[in-house]
N, C-alpha and C. Protein backbone atom coordinates (compact mmCIF):
# COMPACT_ATOMS: atom_id res chain seq x y z
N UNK A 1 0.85 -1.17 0.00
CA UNK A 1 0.00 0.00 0.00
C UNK A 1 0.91 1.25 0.00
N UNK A 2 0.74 2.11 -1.16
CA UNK A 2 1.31 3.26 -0.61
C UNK A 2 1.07 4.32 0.37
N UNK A 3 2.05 5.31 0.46
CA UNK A 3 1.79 6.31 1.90
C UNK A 3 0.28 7.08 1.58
N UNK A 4 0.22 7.52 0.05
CA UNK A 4 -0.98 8.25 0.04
C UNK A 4 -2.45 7.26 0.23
N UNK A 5 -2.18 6.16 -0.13
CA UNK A 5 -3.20 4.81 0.24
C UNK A 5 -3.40 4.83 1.77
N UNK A 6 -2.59 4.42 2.30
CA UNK A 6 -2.67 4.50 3.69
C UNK A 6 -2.84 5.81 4.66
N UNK A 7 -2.50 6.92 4.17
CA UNK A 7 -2.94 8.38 4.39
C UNK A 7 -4.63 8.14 4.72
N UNK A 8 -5.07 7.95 3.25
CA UNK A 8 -6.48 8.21 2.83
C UNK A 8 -7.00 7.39 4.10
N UNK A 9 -6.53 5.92 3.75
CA UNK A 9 -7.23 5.04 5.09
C UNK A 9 -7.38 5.24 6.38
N UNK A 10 -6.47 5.85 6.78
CA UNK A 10 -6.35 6.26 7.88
C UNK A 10 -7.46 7.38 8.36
N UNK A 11 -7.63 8.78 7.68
CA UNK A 11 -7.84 9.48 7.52
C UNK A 11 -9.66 8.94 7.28
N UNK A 12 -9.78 7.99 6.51
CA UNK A 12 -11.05 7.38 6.60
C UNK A 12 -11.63 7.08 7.95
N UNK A 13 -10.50 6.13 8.62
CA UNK A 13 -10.81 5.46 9.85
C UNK A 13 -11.09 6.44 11.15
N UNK A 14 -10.78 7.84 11.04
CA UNK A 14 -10.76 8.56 11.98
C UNK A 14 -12.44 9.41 11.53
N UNK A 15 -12.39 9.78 10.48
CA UNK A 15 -14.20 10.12 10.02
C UNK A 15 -15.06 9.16 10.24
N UNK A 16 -14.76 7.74 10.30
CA UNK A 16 -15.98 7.09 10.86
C UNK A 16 -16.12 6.83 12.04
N UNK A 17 -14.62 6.81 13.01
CA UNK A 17 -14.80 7.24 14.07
C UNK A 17 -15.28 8.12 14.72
N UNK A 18 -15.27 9.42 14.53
CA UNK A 18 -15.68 10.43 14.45
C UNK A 18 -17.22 10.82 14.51
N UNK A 19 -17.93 10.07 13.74
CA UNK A 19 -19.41 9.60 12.88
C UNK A 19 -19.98 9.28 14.35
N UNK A 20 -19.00 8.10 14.27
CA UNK A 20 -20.06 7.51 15.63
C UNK A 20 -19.99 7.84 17.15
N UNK A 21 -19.11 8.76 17.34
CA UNK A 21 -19.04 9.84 18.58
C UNK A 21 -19.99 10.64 18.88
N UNK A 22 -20.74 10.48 19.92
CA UNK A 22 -22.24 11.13 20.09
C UNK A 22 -21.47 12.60 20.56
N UNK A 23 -20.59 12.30 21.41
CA UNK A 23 -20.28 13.42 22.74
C UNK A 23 -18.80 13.60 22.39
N UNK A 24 -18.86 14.30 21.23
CA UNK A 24 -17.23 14.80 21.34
C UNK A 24 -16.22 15.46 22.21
N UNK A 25 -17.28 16.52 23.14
CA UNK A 25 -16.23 16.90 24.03
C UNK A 25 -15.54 15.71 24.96
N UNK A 26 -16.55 14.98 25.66
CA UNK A 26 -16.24 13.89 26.43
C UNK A 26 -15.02 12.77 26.55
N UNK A 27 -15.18 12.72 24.79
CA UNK A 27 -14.31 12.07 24.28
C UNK A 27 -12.97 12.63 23.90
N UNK A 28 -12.83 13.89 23.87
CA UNK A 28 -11.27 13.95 24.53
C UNK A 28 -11.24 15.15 25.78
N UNK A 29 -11.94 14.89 26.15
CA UNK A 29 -11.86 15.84 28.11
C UNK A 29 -10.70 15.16 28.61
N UNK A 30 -10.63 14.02 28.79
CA UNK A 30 -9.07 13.07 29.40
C UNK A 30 -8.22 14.28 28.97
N UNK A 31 -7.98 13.74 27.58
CA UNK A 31 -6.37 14.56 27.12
C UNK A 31 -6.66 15.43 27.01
N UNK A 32 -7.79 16.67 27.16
CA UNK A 32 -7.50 18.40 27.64
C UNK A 32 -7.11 18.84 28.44
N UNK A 33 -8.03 17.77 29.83
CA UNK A 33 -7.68 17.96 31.12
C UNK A 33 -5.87 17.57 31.26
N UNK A 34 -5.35 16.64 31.11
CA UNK A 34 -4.01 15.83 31.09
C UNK A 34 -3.36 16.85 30.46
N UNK A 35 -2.81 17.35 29.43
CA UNK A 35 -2.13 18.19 28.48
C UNK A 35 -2.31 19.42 28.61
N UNK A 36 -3.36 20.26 29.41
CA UNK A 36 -3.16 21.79 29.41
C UNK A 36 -2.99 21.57 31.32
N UNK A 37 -3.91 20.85 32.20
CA UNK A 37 -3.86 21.24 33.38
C UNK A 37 -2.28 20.49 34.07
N UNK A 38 -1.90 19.44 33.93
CA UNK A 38 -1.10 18.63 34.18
C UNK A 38 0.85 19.30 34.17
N UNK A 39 0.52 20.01 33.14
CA UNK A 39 2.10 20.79 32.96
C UNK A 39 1.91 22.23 33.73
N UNK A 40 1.20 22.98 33.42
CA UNK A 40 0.41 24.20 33.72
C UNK A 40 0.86 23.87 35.86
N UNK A 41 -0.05 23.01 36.13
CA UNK A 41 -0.12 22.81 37.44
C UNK A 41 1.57 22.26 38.35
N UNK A 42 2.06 21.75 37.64
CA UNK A 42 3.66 21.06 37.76
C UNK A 42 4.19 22.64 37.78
N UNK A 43 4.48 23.11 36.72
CA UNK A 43 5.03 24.32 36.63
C UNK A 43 4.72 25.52 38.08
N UNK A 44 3.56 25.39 38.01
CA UNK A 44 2.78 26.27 39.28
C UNK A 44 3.66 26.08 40.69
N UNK A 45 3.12 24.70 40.95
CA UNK A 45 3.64 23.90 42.10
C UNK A 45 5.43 24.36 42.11
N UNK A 46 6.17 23.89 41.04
CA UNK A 46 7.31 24.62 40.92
C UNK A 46 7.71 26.08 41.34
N UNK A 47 6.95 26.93 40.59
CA UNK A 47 7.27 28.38 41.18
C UNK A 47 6.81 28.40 42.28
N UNK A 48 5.74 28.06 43.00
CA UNK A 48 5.38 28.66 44.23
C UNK A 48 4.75 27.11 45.26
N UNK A 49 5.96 26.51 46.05
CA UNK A 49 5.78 25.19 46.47
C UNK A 49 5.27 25.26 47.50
N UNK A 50 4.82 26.78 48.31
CA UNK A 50 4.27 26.22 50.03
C UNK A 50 3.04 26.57 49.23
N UNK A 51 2.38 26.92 48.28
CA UNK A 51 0.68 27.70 48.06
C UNK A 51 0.04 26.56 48.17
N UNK A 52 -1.56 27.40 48.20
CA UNK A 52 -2.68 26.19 48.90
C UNK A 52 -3.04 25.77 47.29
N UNK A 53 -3.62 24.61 47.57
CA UNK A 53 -3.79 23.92 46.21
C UNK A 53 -5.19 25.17 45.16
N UNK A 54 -5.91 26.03 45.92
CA UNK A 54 -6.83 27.10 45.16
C UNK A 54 -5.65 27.81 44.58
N UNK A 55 -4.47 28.00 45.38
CA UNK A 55 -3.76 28.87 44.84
C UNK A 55 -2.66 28.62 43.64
N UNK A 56 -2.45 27.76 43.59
CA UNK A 56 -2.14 26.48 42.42
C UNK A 56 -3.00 26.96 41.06
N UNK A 57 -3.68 26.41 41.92
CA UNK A 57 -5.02 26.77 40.13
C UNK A 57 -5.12 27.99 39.64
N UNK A 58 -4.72 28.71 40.41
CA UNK A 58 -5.19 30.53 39.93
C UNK A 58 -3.96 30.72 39.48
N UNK A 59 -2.58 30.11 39.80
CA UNK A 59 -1.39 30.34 39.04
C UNK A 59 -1.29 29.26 37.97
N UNK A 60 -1.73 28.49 37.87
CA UNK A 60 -1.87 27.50 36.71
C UNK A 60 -2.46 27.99 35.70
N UNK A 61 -3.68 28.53 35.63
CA UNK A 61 -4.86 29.42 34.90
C UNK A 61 -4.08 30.31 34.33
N UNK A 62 -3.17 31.07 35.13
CA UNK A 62 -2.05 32.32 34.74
C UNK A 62 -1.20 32.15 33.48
N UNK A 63 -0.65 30.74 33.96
CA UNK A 63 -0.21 30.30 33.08
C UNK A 63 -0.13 29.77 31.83
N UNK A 64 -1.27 29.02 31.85
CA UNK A 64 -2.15 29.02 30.54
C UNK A 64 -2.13 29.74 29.95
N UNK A 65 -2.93 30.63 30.40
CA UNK A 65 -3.68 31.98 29.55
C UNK A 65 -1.89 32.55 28.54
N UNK A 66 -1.37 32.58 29.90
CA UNK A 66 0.18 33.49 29.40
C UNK A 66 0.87 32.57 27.89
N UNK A 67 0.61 31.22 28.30
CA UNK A 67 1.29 30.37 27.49
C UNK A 67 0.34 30.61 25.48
N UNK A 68 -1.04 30.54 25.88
CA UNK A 68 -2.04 31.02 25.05
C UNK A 68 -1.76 32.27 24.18
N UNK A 69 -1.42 33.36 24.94
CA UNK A 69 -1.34 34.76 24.82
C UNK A 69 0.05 34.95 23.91
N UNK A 70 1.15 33.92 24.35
CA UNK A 70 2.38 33.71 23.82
C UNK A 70 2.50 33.48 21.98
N UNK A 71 1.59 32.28 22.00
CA UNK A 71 1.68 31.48 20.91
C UNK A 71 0.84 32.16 19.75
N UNK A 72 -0.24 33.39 20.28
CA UNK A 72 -0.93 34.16 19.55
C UNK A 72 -0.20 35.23 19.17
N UNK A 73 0.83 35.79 19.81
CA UNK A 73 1.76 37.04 19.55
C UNK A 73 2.94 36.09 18.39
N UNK A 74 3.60 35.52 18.68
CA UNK A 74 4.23 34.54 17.67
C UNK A 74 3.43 34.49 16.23
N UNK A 75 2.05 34.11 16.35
CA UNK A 75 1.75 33.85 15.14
C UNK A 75 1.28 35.24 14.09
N UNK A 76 1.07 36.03 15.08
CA UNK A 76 0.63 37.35 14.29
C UNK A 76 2.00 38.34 14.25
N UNK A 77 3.16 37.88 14.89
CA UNK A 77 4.48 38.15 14.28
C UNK A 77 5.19 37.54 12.77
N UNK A 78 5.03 35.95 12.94
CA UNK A 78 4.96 35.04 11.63
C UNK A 78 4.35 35.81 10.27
N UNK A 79 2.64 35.95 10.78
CA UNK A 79 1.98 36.28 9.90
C UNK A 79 2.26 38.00 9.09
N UNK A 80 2.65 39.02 10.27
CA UNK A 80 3.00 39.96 9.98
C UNK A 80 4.51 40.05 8.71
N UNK A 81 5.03 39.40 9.51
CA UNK A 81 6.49 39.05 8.54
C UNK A 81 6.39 38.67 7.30
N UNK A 82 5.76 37.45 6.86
CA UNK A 82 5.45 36.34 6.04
C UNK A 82 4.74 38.08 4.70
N UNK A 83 3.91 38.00 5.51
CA UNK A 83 2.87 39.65 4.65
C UNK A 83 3.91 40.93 4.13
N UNK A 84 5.07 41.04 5.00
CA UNK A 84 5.58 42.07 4.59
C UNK A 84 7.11 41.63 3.37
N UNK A 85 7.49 40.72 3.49
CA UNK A 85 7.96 39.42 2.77
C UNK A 85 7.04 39.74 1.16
N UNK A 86 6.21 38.84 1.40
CA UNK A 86 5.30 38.94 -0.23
C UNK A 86 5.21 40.43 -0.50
N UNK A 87 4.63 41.25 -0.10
CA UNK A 87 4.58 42.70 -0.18
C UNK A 87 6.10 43.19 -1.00
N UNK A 88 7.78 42.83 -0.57
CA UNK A 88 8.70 43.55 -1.03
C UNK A 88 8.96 42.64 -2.00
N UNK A 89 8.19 41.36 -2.25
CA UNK A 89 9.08 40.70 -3.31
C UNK A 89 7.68 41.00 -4.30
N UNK A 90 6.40 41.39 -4.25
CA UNK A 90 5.54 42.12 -5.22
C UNK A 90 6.24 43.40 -6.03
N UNK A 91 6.99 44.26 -4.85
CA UNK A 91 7.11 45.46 -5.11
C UNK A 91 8.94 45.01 -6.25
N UNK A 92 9.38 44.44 -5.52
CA UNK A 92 10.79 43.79 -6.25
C UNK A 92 10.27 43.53 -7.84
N UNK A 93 9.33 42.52 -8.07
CA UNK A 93 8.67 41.95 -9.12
C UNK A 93 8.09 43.12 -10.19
N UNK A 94 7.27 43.90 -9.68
CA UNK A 94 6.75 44.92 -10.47
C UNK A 94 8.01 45.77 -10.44
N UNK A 95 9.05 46.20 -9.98
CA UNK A 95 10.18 47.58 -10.41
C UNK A 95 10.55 46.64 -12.02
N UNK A 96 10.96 45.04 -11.49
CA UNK A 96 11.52 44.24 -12.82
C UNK A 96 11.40 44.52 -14.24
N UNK A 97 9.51 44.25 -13.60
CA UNK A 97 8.55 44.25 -15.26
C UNK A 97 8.91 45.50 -15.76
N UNK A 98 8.82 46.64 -14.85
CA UNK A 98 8.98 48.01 -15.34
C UNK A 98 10.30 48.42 -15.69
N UNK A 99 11.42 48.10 -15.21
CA UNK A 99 12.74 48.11 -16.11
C UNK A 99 12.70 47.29 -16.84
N UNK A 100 12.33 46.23 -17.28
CA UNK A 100 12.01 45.31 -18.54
C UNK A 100 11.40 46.25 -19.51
N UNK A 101 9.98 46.90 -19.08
CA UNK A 101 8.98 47.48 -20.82
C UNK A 101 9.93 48.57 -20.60
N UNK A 102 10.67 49.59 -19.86
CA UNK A 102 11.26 50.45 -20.52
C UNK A 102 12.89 50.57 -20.94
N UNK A 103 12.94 48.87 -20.56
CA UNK A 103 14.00 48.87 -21.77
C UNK A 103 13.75 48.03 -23.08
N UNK A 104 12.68 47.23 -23.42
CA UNK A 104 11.92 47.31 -24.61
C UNK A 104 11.84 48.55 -25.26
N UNK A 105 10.56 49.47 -24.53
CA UNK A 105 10.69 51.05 -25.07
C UNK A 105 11.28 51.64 -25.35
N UNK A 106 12.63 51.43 -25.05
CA UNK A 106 14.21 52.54 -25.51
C UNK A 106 14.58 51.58 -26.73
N UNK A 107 14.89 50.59 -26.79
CA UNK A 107 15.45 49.86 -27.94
C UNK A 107 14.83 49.67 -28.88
């Protein structure tokens, strides 16, 4: 079978899985809860080891959010860049064409 064969299949097997999932949140609450609270809360516990476990959570939450807030400034830096990128190689592209027709036009 090739990779794009087995891609597709795969990719099949997860839409009919999918299909028959009444309660999607439910079905991955485990690994939301596990993967955002689990590091978040370790980290917490780390910076601040005598706090009461409410106080845990309100620096865990902190953290999140901060970690959230992070990955959104990154991407609208990416995106900003990436935009100003196409923008000088438009402006590069069109000076080209235009020293191109006016050196057609002179010759």
């Amino acid at each position: 079978m090739s990779t794009s064969e087995r891609s597709m299949q795969m990719r099949l097997a997860a839409h009919k899985s999918w299909a028959a999932t009444p309660d999607r949140a439910s079905r991955t609450a485990a690994a939301r809860k596990a993967s955002h609270f689990t590091r978040f809360i370790a980290k917490a516990r780390e910076l601040h080891p005598d706090a009461s476990d409410e106080q845990i959570k309100a620096v865990a939450e902190s953290l999140r959010k901060a970690h959230y807030t992070e990955l959104a400034l990154r991407s609208a830096q990416a995106r900003r860049i990436k935009g100003q990128a196409a923008k000088e190689a438009k402006r590069r592209q069109q000076a080209a064409e235009l020293a191109a027709f006016k050196a057609g036009a002179v010759a």
